[in-house]
N, C-alpha and C. Protein backbone atom coordinates (compact mmCIF):
# COMPACT_ATOMS: atom_id res chain seq x y z
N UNK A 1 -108.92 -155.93 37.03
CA UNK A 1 -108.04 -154.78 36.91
C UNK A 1 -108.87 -153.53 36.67
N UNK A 2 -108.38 -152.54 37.53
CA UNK A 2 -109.74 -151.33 37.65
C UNK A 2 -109.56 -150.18 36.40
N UNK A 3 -107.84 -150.69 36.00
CA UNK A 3 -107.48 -149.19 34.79
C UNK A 3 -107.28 -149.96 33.89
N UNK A 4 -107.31 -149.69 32.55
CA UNK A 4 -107.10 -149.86 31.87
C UNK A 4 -105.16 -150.33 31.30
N UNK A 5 -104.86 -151.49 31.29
CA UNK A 5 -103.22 -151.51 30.87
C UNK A 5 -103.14 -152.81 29.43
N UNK A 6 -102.04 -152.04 28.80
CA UNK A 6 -101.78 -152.59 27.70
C UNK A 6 -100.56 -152.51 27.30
N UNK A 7 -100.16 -154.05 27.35
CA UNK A 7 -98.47 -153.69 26.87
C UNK A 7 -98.36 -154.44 25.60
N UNK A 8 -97.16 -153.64 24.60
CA UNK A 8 -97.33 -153.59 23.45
C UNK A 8 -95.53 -154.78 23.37
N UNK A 9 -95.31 -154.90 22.82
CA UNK A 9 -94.15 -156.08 22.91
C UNK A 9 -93.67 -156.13 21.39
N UNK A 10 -92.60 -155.72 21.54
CA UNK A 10 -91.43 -155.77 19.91
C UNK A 10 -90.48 -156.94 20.29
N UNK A 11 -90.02 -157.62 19.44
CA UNK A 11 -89.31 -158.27 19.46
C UNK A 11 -88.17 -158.72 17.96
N UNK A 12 -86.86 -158.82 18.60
CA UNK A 12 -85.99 -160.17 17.40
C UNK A 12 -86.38 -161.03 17.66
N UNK A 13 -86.31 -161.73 16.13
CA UNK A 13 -87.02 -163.15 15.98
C UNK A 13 -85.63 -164.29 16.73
N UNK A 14 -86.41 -164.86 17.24
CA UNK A 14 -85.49 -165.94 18.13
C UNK A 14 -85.43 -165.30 19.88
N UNK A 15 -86.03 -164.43 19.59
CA UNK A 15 -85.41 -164.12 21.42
C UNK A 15 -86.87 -164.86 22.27
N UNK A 16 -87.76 -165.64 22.09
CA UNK A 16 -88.50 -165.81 22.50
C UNK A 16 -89.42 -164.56 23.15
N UNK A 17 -89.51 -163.94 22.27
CA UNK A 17 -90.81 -162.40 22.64
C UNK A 17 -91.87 -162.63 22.85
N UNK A 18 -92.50 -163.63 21.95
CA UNK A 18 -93.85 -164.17 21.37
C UNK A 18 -94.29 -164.78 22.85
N UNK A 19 -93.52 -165.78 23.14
CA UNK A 19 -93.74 -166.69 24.51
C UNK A 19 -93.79 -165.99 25.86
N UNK A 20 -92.83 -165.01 25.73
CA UNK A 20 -92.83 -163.98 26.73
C UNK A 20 -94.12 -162.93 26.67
N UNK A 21 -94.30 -162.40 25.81
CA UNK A 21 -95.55 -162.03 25.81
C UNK A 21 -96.87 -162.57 26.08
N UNK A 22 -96.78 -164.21 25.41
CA UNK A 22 -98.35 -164.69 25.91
C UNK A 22 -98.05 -164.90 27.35
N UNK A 23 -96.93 -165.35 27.81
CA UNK A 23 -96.94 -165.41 29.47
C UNK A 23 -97.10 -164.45 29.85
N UNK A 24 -97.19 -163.32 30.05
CA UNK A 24 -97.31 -162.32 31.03
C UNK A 24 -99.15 -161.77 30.48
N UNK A 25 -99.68 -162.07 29.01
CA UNK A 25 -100.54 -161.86 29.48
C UNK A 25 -101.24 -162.95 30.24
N UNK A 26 -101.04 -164.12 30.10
CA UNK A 26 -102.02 -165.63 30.94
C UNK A 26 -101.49 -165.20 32.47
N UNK A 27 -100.75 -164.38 32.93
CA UNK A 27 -100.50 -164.67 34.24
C UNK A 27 -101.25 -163.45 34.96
N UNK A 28 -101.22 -162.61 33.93
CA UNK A 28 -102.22 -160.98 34.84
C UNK A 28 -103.56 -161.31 33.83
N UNK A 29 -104.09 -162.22 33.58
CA UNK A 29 -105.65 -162.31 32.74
C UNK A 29 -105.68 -161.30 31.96
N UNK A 30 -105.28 -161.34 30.92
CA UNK A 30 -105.21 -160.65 29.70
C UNK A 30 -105.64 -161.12 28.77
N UNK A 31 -106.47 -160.24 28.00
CA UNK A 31 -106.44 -160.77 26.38
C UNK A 31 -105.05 -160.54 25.57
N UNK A 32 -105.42 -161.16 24.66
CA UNK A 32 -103.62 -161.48 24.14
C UNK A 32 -103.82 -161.54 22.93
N UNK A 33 -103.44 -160.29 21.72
CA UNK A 33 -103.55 -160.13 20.20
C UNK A 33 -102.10 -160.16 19.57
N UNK A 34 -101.79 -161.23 18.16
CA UNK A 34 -101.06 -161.57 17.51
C UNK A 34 -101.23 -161.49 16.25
N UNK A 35 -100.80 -162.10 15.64
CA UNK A 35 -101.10 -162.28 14.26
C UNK A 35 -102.50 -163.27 14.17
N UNK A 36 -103.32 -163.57 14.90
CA UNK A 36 -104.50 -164.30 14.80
C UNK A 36 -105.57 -163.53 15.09
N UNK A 37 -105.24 -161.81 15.20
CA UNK A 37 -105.91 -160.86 15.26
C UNK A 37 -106.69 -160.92 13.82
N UNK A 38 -105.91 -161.95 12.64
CA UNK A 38 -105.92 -161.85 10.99
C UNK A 38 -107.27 -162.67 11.18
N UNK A 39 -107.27 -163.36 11.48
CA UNK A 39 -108.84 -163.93 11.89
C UNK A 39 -110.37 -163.42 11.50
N UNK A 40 -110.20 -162.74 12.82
CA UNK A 40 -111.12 -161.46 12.97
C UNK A 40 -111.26 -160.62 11.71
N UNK A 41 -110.25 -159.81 11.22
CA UNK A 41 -110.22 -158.70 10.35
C UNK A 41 -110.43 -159.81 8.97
N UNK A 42 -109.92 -160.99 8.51
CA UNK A 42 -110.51 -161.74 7.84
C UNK A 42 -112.32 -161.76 7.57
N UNK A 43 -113.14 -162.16 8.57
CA UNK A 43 -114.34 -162.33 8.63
C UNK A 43 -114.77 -160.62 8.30
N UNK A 44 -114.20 -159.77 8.75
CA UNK A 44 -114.68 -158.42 8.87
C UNK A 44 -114.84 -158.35 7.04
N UNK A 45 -113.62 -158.25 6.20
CA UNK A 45 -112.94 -157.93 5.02
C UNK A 45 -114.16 -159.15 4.09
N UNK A 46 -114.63 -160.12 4.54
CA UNK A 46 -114.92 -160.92 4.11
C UNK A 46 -114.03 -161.67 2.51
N UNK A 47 -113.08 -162.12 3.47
CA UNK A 47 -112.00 -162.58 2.47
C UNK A 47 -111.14 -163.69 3.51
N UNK A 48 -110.50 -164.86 2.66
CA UNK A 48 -109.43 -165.93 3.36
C UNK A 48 -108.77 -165.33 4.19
N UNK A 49 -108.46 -165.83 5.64
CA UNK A 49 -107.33 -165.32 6.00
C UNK A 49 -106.00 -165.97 5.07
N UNK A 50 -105.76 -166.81 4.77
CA UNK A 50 -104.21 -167.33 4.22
C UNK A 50 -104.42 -165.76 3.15
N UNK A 51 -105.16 -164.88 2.68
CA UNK A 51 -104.91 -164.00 1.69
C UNK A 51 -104.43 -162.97 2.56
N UNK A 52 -104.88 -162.65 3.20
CA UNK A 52 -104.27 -161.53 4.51
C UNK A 52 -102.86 -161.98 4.87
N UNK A 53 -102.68 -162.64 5.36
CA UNK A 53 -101.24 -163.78 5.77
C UNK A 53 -100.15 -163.03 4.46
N UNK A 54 -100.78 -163.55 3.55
CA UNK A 54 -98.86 -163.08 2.36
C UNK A 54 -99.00 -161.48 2.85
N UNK A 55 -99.33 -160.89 3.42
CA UNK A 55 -99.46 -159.37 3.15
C UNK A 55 -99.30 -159.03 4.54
N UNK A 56 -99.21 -159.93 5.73
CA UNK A 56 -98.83 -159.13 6.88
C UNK A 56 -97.62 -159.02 7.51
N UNK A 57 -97.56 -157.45 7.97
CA UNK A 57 -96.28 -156.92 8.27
C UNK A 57 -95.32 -156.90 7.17
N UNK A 58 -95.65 -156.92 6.30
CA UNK A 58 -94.77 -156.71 5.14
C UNK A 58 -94.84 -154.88 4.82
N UNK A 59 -93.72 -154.62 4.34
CA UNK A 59 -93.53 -153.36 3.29
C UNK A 59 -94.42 -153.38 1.98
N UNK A 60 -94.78 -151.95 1.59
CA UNK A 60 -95.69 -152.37 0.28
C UNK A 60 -94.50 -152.52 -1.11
N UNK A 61 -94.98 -153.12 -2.12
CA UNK A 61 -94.20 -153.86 -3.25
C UNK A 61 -94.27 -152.03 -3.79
N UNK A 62 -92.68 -151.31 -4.07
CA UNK A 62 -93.06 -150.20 -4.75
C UNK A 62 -93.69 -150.03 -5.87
N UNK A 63 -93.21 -151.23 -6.44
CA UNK A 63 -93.37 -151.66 -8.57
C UNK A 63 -94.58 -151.79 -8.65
N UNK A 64 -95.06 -151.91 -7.29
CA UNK A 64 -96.74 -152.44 -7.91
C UNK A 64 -97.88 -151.83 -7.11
N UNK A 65 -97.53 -150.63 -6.36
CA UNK A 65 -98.46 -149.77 -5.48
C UNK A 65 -98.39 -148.50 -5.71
N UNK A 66 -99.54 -147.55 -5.82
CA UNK A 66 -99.47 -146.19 -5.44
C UNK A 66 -100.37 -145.57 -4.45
N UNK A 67 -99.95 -144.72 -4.37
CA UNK A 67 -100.65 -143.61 -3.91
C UNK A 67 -101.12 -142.36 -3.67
N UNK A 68 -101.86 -141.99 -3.70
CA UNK A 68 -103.06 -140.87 -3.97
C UNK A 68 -103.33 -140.05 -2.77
N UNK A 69 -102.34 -139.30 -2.03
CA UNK A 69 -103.05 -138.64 -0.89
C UNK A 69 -103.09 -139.36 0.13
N UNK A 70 -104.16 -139.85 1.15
CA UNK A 70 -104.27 -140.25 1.88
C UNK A 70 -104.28 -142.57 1.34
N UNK A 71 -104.52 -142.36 -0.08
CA UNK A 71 -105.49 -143.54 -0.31
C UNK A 71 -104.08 -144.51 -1.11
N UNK A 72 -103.91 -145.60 -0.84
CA UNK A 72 -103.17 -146.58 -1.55
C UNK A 72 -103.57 -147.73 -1.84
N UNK A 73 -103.89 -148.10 -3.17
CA UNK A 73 -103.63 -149.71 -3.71
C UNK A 73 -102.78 -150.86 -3.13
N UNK A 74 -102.14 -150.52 -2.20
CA UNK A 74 -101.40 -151.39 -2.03
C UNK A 74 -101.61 -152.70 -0.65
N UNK A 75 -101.86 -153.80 -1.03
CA UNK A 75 -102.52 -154.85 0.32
C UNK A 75 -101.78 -154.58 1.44
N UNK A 76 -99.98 -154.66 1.22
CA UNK A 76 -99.99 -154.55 2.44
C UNK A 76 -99.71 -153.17 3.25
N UNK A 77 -100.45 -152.09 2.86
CA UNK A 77 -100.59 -150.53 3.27
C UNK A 77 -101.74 -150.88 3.26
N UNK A 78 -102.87 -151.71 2.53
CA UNK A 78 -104.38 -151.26 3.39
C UNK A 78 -104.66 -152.11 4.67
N UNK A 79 -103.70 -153.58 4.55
CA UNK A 79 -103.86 -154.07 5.59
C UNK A 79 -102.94 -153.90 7.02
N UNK A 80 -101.70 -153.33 6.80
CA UNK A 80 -101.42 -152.00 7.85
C UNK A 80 -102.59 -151.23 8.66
N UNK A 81 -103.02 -150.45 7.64
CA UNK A 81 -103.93 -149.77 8.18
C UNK A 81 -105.23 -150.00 9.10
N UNK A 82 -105.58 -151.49 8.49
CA UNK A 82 -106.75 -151.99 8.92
C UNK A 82 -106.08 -152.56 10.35
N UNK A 83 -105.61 -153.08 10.67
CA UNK A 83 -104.54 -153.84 11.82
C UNK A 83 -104.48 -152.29 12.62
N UNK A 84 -103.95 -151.13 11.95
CA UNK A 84 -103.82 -150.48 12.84
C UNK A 84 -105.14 -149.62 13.98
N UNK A 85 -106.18 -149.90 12.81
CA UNK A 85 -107.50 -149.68 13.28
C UNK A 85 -108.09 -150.40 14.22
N UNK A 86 -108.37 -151.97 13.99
CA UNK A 86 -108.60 -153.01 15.18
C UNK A 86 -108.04 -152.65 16.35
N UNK A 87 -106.62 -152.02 16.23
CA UNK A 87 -105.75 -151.89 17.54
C UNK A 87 -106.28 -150.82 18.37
N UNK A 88 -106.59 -149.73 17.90
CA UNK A 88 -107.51 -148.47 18.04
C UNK A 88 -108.76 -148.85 18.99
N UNK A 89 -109.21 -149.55 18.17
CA UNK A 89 -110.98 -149.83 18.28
C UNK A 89 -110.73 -150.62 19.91
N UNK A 90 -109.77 -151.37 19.66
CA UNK A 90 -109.68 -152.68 21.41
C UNK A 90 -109.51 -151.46 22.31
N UNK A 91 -108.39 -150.55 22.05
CA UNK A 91 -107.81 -149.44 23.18
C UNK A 91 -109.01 -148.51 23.66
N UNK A 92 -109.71 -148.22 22.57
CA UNK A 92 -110.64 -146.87 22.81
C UNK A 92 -112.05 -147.78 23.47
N UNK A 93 -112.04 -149.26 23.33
CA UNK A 93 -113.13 -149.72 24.10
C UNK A 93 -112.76 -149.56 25.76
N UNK A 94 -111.55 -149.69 26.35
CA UNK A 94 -110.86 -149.26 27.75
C UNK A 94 -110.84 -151.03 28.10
N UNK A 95 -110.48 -151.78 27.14
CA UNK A 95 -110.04 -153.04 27.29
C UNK A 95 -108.59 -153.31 27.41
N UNK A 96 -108.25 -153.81 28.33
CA UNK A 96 -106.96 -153.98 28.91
C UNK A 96 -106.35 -155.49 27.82
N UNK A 97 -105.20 -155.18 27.30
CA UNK A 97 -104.60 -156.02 26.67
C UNK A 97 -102.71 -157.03 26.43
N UNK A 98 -102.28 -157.59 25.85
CA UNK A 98 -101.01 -157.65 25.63
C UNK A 98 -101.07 -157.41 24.02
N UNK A 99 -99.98 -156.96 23.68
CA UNK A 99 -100.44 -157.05 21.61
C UNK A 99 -99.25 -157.50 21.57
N UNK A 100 -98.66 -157.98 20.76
CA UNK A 100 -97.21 -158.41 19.77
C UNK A 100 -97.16 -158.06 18.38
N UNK A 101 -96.06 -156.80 18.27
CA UNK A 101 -95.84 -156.01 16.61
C UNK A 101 -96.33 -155.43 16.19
N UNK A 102 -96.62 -155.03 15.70
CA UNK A 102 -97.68 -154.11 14.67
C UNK A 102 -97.84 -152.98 14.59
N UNK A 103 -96.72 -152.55 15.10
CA UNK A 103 -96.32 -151.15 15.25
C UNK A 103 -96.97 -150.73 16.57
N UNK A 104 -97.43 -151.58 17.51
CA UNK A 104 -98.34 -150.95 18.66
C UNK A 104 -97.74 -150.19 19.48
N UNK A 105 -96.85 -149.54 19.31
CA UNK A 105 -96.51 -148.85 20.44
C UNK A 105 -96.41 -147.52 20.02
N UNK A 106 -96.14 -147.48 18.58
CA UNK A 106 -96.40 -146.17 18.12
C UNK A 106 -98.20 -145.92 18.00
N UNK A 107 -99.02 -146.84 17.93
CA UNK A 107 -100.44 -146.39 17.28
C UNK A 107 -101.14 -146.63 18.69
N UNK A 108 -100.69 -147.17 19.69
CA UNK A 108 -101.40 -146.49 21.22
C UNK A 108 -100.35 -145.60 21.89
N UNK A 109 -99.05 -144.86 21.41
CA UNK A 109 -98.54 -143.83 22.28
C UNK A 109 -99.36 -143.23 22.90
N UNK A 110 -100.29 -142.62 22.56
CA UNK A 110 -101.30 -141.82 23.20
C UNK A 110 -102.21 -142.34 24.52
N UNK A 111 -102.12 -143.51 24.29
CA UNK A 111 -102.58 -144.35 25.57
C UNK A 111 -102.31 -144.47 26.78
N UNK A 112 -103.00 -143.63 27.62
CA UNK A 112 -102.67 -143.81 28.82
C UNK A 112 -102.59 -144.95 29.71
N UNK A 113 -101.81 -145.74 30.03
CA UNK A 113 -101.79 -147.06 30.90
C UNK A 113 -100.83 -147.58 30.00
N UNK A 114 -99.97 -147.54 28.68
CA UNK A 114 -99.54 -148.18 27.91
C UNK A 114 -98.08 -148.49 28.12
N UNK A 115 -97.45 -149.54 28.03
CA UNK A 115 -96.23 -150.23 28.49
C UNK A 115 -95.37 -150.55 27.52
N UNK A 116 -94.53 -150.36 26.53
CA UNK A 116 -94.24 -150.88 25.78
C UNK A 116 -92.48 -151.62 26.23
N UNK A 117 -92.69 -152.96 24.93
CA UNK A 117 -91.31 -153.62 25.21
C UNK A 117 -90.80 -153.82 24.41
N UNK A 118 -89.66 -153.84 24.25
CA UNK A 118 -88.52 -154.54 23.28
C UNK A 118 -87.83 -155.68 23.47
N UNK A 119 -87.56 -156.57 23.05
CA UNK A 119 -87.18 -158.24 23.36
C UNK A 119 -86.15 -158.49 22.81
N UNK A 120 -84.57 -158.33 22.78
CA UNK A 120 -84.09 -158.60 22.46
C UNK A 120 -82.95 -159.75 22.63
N UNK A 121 -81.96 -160.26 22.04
CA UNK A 121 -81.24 -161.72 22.60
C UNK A 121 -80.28 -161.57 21.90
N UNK A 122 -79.03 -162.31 22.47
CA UNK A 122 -77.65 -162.75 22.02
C UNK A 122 -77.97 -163.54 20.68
N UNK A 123 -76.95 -163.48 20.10
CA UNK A 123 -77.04 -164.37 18.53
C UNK A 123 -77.32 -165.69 18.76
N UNK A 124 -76.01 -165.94 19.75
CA UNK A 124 -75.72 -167.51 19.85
C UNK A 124 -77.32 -168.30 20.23
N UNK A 125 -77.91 -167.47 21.37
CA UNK A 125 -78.79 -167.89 21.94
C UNK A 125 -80.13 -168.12 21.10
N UNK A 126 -80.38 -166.92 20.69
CA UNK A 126 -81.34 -166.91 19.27
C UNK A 126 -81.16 -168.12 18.46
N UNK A 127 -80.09 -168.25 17.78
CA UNK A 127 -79.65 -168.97 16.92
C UNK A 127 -80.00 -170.46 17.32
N UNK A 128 -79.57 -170.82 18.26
CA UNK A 128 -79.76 -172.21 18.98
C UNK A 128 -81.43 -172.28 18.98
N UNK A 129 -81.57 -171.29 19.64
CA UNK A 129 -83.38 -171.37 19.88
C UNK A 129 -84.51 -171.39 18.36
N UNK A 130 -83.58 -170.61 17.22
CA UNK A 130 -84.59 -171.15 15.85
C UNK A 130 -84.10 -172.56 15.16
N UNK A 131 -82.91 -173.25 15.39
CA UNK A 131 -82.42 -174.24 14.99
C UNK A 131 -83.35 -175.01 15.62
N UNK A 132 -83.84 -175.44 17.07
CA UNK A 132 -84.64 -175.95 17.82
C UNK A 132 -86.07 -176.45 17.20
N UNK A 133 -86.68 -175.22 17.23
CA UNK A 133 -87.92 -174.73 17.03
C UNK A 133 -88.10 -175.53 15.84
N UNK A 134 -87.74 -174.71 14.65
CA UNK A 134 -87.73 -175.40 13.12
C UNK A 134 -87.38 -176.18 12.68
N UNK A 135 -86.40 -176.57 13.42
CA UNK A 135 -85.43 -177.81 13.07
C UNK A 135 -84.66 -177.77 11.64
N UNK A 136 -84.18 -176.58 11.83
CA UNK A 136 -83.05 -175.91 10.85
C UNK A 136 -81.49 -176.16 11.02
N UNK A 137 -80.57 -175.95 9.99
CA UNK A 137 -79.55 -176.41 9.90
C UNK A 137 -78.80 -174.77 10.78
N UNK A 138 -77.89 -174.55 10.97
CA UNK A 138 -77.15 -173.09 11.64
C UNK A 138 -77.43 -172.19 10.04
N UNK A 139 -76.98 -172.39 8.79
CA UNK A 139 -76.99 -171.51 8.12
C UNK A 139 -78.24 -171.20 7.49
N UNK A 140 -79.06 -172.20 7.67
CA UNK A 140 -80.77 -172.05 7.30
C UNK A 140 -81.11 -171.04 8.64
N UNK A 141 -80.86 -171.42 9.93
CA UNK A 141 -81.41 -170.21 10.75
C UNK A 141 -81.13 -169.02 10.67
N UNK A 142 -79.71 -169.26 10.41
CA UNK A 142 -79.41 -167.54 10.27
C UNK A 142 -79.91 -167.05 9.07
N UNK A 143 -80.26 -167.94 7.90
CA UNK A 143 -81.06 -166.65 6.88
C UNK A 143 -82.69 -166.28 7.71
N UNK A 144 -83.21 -167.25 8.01
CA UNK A 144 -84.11 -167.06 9.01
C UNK A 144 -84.09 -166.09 9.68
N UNK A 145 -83.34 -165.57 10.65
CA UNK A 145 -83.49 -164.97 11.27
C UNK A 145 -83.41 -163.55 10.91
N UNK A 146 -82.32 -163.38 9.71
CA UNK A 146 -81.71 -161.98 9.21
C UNK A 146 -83.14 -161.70 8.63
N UNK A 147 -83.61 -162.67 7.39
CA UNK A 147 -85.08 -161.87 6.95
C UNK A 147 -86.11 -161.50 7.65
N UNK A 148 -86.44 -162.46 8.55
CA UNK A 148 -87.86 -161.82 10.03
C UNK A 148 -87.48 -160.31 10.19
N UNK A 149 -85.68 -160.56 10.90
CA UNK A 149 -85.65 -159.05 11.27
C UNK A 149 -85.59 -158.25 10.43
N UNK A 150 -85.05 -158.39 9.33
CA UNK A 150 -85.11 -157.21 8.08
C UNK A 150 -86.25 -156.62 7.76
N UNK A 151 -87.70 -157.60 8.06
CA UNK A 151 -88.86 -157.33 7.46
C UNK A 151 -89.72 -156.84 8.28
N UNK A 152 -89.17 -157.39 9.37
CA UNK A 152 -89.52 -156.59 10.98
C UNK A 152 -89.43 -154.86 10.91
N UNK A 153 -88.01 -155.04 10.56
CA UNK A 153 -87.40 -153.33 10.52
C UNK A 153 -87.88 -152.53 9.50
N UNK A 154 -87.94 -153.01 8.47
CA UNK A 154 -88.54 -152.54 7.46
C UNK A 154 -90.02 -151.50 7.32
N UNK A 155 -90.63 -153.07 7.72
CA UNK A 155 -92.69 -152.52 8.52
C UNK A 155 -92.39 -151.46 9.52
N UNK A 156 -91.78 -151.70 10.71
CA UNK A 156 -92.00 -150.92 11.99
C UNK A 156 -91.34 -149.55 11.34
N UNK A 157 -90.23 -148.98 10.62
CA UNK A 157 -89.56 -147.83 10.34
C UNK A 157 -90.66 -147.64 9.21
N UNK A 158 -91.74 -148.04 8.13
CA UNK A 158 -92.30 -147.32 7.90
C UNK A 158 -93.23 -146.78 8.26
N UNK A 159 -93.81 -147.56 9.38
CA UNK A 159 -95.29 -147.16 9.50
C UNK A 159 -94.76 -146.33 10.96
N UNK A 160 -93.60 -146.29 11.86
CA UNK A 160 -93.28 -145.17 12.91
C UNK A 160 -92.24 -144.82 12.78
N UNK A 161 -92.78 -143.28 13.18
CA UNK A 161 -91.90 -141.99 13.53
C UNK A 161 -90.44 -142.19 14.02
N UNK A 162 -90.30 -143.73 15.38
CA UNK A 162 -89.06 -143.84 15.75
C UNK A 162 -88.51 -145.64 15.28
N UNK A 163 -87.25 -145.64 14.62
CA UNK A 163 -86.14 -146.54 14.75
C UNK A 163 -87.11 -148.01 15.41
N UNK A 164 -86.79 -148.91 14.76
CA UNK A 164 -87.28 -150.38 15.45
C UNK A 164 -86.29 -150.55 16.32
N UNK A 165 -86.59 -150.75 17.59
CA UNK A 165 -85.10 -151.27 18.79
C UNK A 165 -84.26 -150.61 19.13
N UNK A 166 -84.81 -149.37 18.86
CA UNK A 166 -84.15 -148.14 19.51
C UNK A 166 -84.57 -148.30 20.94
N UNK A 167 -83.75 -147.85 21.85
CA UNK A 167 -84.26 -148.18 23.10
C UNK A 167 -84.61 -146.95 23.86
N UNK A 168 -84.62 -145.62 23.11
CA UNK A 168 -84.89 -144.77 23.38
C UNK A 168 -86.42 -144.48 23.51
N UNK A 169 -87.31 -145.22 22.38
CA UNK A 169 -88.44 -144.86 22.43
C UNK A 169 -89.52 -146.31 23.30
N UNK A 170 -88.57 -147.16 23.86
CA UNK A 170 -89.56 -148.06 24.67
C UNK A 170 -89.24 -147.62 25.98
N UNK A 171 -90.61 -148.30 27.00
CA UNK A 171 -90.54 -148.10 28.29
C UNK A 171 -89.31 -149.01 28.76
N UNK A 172 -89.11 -150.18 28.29
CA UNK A 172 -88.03 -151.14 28.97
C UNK A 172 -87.61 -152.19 27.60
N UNK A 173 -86.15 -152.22 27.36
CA UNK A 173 -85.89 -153.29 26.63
C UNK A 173 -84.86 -154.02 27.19
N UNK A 174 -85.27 -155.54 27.19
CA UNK A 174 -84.63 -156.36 28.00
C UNK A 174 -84.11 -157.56 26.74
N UNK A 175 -82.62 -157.91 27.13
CA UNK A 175 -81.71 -159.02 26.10
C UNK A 175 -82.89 -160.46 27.32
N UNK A 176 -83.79 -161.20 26.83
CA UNK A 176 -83.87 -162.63 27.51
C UNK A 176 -83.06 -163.96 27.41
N UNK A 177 -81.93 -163.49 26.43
CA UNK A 177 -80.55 -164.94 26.78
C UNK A 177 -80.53 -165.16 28.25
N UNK A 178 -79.83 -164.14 28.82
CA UNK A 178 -79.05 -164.18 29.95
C UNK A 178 -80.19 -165.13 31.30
N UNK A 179 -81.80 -164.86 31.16
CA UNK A 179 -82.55 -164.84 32.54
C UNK A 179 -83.75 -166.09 31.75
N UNK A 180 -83.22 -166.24 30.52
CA UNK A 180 -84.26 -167.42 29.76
C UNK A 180 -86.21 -166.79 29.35
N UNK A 181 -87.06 -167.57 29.05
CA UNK A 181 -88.12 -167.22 29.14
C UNK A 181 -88.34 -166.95 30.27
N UNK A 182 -88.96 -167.61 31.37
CA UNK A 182 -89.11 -167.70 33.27
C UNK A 182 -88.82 -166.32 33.66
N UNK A 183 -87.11 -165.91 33.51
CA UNK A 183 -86.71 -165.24 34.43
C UNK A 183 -86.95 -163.37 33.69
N UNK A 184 -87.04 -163.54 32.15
CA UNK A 184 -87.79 -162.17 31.53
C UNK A 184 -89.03 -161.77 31.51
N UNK A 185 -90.03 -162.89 32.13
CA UNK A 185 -91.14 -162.56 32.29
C UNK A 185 -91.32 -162.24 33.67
N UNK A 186 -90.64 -162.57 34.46
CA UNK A 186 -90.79 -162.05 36.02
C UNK A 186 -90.14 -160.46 36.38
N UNK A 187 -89.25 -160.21 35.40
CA UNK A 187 -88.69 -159.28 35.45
C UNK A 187 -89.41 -158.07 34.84
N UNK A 188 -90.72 -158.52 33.53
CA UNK A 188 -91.12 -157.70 32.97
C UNK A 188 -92.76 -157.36 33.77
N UNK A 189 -92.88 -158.47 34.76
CA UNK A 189 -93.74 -158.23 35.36
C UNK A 189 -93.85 -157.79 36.74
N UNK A 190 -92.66 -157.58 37.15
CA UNK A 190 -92.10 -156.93 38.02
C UNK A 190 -92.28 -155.16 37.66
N UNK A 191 -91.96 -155.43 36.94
CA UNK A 191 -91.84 -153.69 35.66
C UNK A 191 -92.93 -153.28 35.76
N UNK A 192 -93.85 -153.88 35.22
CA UNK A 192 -95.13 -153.58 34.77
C UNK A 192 -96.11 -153.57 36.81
N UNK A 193 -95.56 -154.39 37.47
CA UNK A 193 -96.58 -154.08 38.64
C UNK A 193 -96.15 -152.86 39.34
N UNK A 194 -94.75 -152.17 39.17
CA UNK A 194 -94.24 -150.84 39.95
C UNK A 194 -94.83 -149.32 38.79
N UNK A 195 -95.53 -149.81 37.99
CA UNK A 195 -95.48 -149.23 37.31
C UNK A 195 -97.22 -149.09 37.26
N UNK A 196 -98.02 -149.72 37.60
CA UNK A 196 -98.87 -150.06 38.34
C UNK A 196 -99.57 -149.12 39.67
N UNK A 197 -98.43 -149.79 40.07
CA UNK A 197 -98.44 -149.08 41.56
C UNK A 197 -98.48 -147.79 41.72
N UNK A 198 -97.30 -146.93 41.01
CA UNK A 198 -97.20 -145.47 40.61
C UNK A 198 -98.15 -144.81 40.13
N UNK A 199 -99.15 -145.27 39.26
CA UNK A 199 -100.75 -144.89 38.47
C UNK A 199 -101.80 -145.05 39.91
N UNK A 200 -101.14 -145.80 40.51
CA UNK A 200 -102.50 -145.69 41.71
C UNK A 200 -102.39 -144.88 43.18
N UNK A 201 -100.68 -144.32 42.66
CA UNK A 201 -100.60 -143.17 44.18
C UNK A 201 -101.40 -141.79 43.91
């Protein structure tokens, strides 16, 4: 790939985002960053990842953080920050990527080639699909699911300027009930090759 492209991927928990995302990057040869990005920034921090883990994508604890200006005590505001830096550092190398969460679509806006998505799904469908997965009872999924997204919404509205799943501020947000995994990744890669195409007239 001669330009640089990177699509950034939001998702509700249960709509299969995660899967949709690593497929579309394995099918255009992509590198592909998740939460195992914690890895890396682990070895960097020289500290456990399982210690990074309680602290990602979380909101910071008010009762027990401050801040000073630019500077905060708080793990999960320094490890925000650090996450948001790695993300920086991949973009500004002109390495073409997929990311999942992390506010990426607000912290490469500036990125030229950048794609962002929103993943969203019917209840029923969701619902069926974390009962599956986890092998949860219906009312165990649905607390499941309400906290991911709560904590989802939470992280993404503090650390950006716009609304989580607002569909105003993504390039394309697509419900994947209706077309399954298969048929949202053909559709999003459909998206992404006209879009493609347009950067190279």
């Amino acid at each position: 790939m001669s330009e640089q492209l990177i699509i950034t991927v939001s998702r509700e928990f249960g709509s299969a985002g995660h899967e949709i995302a690593e497929k579309i990057a394995e099918d255009l040869g992509l590198k592909f960053y998740d939460r195992k990005m914690l890895d890396e920034i682990a070895n960097q921090m020289d500290v456990n990842v399982e210690v990074l883990e309680k602290y990602d994508e979380k909101p910071r604890n008010l009762m027990l953080s401050r801040r000073v200006g630019k500077y905060s005590n708080s793990m999960e505001e320094i490890l925000a920050e650090t996450q948001f830096d790695y993300i920086r550092e991949k973009a500004e190398s002109g390495e073409s990527f997929v990311i999942v969460g992390r506010c990426s679509e607000t912290v490469l806006q500036d990125v030229d080639g950048m794609i962002s998505v929103f993943i969203s799904g019917d209840k029923q469908h969701k619902l069926e699909r974390v009962m599956s997965k986890y092998k949860l009872s219906e009312s165990e999924a649905i607390k499941k699911m309400e906290r991911h997204d709560f904590k989802r919404k939470r992280y993404h509205n503090r650390h950006s300027e716009h609304k989580w799943g607002d569909s105003r501020f993504y390039d394309i947000c697509l419900n994947s009930s209706p077309l399954g995994v298969a048929g949202s990744v053909k559709v999003l890669e459909n998206y992404i090759q006209e879009r493609e195409n347009l950067r190279k007239k």
